[in-house]
PDB file of N, CA and C in Angstrom:
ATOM      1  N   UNK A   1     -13.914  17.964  47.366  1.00  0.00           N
ATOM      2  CA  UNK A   1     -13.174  16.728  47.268  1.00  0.00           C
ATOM      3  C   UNK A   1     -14.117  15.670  46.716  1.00  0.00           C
ATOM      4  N   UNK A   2     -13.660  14.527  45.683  1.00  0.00           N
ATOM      5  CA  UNK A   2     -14.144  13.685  45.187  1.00  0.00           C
ATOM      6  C   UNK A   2     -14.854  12.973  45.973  1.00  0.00           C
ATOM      7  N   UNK A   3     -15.639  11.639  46.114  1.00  0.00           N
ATOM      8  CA  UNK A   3     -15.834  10.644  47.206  1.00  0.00           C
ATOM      9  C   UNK A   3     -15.038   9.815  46.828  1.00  0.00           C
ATOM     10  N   UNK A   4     -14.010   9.394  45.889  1.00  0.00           N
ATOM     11  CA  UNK A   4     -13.144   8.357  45.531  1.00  0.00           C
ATOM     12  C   UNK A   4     -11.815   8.827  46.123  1.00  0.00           C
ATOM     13  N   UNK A   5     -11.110  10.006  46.036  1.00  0.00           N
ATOM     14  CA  UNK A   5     -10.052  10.848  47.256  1.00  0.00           C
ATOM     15  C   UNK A   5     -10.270  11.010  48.114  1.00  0.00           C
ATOM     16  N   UNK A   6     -11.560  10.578  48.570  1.00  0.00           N
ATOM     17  CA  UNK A   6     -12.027  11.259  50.305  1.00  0.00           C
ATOM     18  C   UNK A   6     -11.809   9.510  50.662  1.00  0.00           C
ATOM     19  N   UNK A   7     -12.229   8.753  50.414  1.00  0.00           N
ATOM     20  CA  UNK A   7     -12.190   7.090  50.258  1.00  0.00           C
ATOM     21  C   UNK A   7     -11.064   6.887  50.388  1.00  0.00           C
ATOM     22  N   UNK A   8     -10.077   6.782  49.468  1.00  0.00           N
ATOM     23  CA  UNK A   8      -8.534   6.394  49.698  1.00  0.00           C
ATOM     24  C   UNK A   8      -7.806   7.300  51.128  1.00  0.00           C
ATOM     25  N   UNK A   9      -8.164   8.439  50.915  1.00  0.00           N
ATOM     26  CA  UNK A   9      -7.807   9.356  52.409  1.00  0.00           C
ATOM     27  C   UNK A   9      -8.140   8.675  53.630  1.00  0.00           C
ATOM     28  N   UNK A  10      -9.079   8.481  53.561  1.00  0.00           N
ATOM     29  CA  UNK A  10      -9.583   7.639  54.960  1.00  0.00           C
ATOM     30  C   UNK A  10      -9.261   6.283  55.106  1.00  0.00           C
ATOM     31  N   UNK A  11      -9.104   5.637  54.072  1.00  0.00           N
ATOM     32  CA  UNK A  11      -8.349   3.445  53.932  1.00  0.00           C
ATOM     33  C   UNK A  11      -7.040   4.600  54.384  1.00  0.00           C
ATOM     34  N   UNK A  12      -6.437   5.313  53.750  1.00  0.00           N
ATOM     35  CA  UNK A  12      -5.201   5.596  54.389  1.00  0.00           C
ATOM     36  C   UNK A  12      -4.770   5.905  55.729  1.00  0.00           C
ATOM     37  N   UNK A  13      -5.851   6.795  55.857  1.00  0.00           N
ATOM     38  CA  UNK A  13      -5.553   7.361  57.516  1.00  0.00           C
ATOM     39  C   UNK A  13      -5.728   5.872  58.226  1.00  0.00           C
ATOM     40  N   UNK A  14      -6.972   5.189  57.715  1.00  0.00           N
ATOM     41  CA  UNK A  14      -7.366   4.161  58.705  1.00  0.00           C
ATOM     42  C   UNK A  14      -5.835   2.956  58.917  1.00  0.00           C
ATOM     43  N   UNK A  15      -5.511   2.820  57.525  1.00  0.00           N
ATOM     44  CA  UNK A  15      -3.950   2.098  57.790  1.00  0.00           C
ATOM     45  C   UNK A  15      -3.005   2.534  58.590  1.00  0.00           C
ATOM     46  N   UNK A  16      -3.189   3.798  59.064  1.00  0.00           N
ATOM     47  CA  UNK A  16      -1.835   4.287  59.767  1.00  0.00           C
ATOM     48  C   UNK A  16      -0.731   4.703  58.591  1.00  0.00           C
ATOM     49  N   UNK A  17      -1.068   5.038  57.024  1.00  0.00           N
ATOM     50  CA  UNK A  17      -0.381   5.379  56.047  1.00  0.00           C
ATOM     51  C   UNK A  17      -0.269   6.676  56.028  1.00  0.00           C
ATOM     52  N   UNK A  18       1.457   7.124  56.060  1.00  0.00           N
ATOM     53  CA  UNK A  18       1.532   8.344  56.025  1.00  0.00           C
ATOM     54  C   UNK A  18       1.098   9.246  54.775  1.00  0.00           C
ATOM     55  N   UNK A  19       0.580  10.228  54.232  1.00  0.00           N
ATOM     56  CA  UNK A  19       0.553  10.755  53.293  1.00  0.00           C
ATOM     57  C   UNK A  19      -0.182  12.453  53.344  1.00  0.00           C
ATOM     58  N   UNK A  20      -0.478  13.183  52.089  1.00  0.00           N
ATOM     59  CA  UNK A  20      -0.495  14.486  52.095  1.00  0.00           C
ATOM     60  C   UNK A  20      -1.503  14.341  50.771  1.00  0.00           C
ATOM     61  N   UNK A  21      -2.448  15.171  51.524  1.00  0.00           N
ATOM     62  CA  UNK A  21      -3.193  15.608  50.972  1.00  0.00           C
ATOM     63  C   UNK A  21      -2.929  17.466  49.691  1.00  0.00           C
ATOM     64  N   UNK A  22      -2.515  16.995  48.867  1.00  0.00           N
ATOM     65  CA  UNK A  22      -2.381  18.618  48.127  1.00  0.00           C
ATOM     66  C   UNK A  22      -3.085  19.220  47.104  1.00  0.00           C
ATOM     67  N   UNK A  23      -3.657  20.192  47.511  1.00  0.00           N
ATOM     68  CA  UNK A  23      -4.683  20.859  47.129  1.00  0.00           C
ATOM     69  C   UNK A  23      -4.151  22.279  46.417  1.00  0.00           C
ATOM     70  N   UNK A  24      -4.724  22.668  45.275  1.00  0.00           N
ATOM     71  CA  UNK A  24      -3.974  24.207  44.604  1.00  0.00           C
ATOM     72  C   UNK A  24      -5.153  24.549  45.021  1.00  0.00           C
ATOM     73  N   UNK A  25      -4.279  25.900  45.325  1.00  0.00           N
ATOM     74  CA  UNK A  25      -5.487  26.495  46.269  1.00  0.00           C
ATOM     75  C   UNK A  25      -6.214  27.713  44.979  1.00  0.00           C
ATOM     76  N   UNK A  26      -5.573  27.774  43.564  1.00  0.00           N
ATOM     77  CA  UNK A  26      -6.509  28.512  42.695  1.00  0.00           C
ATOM     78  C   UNK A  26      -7.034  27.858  41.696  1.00  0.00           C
ATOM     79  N   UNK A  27      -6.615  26.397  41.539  1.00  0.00           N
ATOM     80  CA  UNK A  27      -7.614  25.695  40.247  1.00  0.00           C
ATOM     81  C   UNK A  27      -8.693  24.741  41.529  1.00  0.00           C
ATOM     82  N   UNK A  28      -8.527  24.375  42.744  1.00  0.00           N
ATOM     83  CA  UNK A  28      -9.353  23.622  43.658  1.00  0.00           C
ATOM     84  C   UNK A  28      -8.480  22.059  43.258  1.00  0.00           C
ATOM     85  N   UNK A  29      -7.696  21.937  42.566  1.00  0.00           N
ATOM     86  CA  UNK A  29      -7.234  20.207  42.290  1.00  0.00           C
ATOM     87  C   UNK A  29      -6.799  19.868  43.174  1.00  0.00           C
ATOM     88  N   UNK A  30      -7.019  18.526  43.322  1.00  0.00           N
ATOM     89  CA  UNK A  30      -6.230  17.500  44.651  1.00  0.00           C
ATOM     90  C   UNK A  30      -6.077  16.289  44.291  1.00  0.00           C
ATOM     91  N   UNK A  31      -4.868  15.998  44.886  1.00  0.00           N
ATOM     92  CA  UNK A  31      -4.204  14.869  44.886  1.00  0.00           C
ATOM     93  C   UNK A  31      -3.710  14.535  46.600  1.00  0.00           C
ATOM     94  N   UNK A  32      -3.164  13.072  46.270  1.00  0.00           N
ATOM     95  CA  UNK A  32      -2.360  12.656  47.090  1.00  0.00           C
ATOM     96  C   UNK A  32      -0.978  12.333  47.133  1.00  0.00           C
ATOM     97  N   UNK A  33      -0.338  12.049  48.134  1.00  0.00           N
ATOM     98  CA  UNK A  33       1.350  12.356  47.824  1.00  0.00           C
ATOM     99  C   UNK A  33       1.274  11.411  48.745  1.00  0.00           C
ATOM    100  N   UNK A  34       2.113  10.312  48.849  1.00  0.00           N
ATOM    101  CA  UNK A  34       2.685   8.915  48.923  1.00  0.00           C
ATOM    102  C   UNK A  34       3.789   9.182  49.508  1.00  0.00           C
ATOM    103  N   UNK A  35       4.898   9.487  50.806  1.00  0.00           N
ATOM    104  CA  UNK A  35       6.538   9.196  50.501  1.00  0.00           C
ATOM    105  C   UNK A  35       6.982   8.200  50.220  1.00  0.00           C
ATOM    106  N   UNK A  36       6.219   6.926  50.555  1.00  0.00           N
ATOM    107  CA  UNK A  36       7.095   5.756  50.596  1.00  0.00           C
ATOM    108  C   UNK A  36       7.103   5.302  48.869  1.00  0.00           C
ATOM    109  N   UNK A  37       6.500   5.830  48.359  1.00  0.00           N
ATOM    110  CA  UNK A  37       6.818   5.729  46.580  1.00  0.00           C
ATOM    111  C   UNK A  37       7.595   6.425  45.671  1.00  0.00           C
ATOM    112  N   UNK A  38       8.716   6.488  46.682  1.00  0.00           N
ATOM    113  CA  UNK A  38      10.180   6.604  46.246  1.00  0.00           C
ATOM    114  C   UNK A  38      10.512   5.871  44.608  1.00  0.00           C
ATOM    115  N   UNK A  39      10.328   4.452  44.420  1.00  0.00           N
ATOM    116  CA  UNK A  39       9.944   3.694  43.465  1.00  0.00           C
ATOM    117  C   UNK A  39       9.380   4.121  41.963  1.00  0.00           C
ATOM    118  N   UNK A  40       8.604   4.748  42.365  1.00  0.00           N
ATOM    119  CA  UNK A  40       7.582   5.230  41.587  1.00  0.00           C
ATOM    120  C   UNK A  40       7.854   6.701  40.871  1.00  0.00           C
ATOM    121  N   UNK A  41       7.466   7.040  39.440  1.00  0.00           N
ATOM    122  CA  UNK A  41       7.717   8.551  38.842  1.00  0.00           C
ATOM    123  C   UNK A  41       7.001   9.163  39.368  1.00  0.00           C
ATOM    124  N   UNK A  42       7.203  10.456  40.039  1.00  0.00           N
ATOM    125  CA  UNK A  42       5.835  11.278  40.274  1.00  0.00           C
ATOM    126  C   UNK A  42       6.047  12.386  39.390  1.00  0.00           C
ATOM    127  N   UNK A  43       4.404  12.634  39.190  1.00  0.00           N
ATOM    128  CA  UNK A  43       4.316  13.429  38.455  1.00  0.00           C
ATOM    129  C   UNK A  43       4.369  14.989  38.773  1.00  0.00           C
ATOM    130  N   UNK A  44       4.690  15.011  39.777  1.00  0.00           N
ATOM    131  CA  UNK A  44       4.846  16.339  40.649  1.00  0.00           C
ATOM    132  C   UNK A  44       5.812  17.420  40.057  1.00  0.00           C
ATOM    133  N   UNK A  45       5.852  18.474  39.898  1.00  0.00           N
ATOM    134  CA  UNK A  45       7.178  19.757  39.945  1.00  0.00           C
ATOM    135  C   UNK A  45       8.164  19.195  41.047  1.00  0.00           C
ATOM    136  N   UNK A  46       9.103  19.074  40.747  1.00  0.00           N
ATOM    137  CA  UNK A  46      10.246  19.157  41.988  1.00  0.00           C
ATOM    138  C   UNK A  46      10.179  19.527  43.133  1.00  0.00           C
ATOM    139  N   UNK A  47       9.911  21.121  43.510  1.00  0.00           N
ATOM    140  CA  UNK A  47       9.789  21.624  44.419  1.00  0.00           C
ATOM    141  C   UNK A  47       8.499  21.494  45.370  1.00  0.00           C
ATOM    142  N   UNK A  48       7.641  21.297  44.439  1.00  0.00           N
ATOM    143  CA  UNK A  48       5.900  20.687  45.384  1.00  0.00           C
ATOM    144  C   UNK A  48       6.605  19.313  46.183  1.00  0.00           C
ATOM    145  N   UNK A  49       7.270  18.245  45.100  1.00  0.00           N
ATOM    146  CA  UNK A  49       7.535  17.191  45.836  1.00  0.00           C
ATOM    147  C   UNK A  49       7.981  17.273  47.006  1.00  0.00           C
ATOM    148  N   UNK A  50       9.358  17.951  46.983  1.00  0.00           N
ATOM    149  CA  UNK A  50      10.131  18.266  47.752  1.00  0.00           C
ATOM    150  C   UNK A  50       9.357  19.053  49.122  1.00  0.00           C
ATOM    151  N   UNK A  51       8.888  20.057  49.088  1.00  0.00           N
ATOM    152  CA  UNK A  51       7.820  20.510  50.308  1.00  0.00           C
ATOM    153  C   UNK A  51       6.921  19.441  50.530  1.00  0.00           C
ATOM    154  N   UNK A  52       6.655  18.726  50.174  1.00  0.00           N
ATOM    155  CA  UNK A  52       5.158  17.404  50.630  1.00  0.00           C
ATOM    156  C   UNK A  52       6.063  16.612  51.265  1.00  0.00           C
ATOM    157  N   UNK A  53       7.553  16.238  50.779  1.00  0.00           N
ATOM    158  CA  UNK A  53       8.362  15.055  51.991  1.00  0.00           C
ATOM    159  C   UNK A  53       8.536  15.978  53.235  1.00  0.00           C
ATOM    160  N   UNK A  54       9.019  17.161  53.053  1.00  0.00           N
ATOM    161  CA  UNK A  54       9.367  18.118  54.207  1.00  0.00           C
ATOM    162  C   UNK A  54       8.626  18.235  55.147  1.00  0.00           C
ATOM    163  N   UNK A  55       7.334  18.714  54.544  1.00  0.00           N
ATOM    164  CA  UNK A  55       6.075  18.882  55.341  1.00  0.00           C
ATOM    165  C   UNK A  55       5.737  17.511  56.321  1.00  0.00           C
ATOM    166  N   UNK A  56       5.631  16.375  55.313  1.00  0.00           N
ATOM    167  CA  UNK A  56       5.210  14.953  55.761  1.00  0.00           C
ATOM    168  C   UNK A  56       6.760  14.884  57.063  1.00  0.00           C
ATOM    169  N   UNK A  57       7.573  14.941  56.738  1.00  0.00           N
ATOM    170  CA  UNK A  57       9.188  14.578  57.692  1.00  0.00           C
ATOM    171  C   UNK A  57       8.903  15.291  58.858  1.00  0.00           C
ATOM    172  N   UNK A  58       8.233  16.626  58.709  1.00  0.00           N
ATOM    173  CA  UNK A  58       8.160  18.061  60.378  1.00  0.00           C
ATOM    174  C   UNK A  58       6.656  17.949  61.050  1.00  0.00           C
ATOM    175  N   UNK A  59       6.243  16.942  59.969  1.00  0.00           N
ATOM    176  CA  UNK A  59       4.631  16.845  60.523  1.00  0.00           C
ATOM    177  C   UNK A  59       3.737  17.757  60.567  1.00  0.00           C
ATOM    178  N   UNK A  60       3.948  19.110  59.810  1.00  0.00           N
ATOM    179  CA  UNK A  60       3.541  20.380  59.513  1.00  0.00           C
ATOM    180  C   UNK A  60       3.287  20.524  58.598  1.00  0.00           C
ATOM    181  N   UNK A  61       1.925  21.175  58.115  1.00  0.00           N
ATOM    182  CA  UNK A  61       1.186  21.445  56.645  1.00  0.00           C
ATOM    183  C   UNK A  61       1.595  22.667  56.648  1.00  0.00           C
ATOM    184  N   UNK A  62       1.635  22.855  55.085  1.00  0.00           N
ATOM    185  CA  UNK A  62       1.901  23.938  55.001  1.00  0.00           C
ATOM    186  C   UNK A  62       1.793  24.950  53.608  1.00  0.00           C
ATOM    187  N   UNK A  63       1.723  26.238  53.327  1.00  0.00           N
ATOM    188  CA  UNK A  63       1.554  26.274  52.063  1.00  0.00           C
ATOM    189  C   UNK A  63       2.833  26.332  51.257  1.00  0.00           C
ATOM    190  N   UNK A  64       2.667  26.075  49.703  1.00  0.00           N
ATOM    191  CA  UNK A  64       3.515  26.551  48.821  1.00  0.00           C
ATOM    192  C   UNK A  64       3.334  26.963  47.553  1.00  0.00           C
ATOM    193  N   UNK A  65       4.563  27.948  46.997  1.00  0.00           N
ATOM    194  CA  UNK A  65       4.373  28.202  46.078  1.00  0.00           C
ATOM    195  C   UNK A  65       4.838  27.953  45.216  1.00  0.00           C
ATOM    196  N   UNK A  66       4.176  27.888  44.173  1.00  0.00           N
ATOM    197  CA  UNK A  66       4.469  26.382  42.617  1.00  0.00           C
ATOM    198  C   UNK A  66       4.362  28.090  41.552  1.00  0.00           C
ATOM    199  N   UNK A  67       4.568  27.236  40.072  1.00  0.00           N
ATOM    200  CA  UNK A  67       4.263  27.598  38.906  1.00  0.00           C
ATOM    201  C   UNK A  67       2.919  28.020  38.334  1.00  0.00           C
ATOM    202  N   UNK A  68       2.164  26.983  39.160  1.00  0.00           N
ATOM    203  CA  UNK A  68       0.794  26.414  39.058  1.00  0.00           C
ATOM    204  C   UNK A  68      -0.070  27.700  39.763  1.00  0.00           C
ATOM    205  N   UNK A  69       0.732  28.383  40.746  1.00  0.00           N
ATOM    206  CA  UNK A  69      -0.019  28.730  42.348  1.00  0.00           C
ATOM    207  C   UNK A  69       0.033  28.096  43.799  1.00  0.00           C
ATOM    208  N   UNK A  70      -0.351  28.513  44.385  1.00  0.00           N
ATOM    209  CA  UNK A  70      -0.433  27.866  45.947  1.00  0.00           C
ATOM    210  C   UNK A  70      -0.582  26.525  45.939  1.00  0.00           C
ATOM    211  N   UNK A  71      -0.286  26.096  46.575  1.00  0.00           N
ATOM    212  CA  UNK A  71      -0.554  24.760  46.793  1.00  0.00           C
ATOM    213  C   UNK A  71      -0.494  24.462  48.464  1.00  0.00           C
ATOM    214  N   UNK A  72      -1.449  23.810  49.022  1.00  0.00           N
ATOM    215  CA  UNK A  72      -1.685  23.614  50.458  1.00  0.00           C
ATOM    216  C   UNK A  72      -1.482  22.202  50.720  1.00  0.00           C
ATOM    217  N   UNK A  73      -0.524  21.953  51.456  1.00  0.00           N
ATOM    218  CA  UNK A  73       0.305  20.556  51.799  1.00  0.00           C
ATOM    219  C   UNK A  73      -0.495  20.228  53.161  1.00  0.00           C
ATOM    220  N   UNK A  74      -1.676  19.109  53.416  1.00  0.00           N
ATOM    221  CA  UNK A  74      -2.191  18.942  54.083  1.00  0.00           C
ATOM    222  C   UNK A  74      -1.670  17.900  54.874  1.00  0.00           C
ATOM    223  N   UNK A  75      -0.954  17.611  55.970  1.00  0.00           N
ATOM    224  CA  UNK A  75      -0.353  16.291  56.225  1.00  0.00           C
ATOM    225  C   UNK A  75      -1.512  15.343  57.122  1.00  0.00           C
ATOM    226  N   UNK A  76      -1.222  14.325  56.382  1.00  0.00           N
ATOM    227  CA  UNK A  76      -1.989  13.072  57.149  1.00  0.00           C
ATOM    228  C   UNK A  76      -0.882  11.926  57.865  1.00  0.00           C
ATOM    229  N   UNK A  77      -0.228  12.185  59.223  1.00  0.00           N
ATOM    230  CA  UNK A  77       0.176  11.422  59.308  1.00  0.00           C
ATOM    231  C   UNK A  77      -0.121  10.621  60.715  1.00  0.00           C
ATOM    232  N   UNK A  78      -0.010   9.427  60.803  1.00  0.00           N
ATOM    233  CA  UNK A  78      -0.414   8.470  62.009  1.00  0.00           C
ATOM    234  C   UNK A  78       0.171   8.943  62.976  1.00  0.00           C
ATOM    235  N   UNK A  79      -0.544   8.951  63.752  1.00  0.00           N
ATOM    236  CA  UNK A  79      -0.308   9.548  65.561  1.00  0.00           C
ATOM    237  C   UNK A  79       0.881   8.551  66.199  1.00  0.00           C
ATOM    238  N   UNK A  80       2.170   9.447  67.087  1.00  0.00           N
ATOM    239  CA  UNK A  80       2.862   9.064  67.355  1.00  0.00           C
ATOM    240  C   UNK A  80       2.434   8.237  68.471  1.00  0.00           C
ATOM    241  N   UNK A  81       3.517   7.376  68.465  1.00  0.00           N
ATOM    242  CA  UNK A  81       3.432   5.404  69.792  1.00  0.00           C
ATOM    243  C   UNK A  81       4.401   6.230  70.943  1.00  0.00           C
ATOM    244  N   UNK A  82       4.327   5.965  71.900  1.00  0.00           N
ATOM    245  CA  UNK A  82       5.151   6.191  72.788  1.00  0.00           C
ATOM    246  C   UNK A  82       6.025   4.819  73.146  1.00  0.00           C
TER     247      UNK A  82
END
């Protein structure tokens, strides 16, 4: 991982910002996945997108499989309030 993705990962976690870490698990690339940037084009395959809200919604990482290869949906999300 970069130190500039490891940086935003952590301002994120530290915000309490939900997001997903996704990683192909045969080229090593990573990104981050945003839900609340609904707004916004992503540049994602459909179906990656679609598993990164799922994953992020069940609070469960998880793998998938793309065009690309695997892809590992890492969820970062803020610890539940009672």
């Amino acid at each position: 991982m970069n130190a500039d993705l490891l940086a935003r990962l952590n301002e994120d976690r530290a915000t309490k910002r939900p997001v997903a870490l996704l990683t192909n698990l045969k080229s090593g690339e990573q990104k981050l996945f945003y839900p609340a940037d609904d707004m916004e084009k992503s540049d994602l395959a459909q179906e990656l997108e679609e598993a990164a809200r799922r994953a992020l919604r069940d609070d469960r990482s998880a793998t998938v499989e793309t065009a690309d290869g695997s892809v590992f949906v890492h969820v970062h999300n803020p610890p539940m309030r009672l």
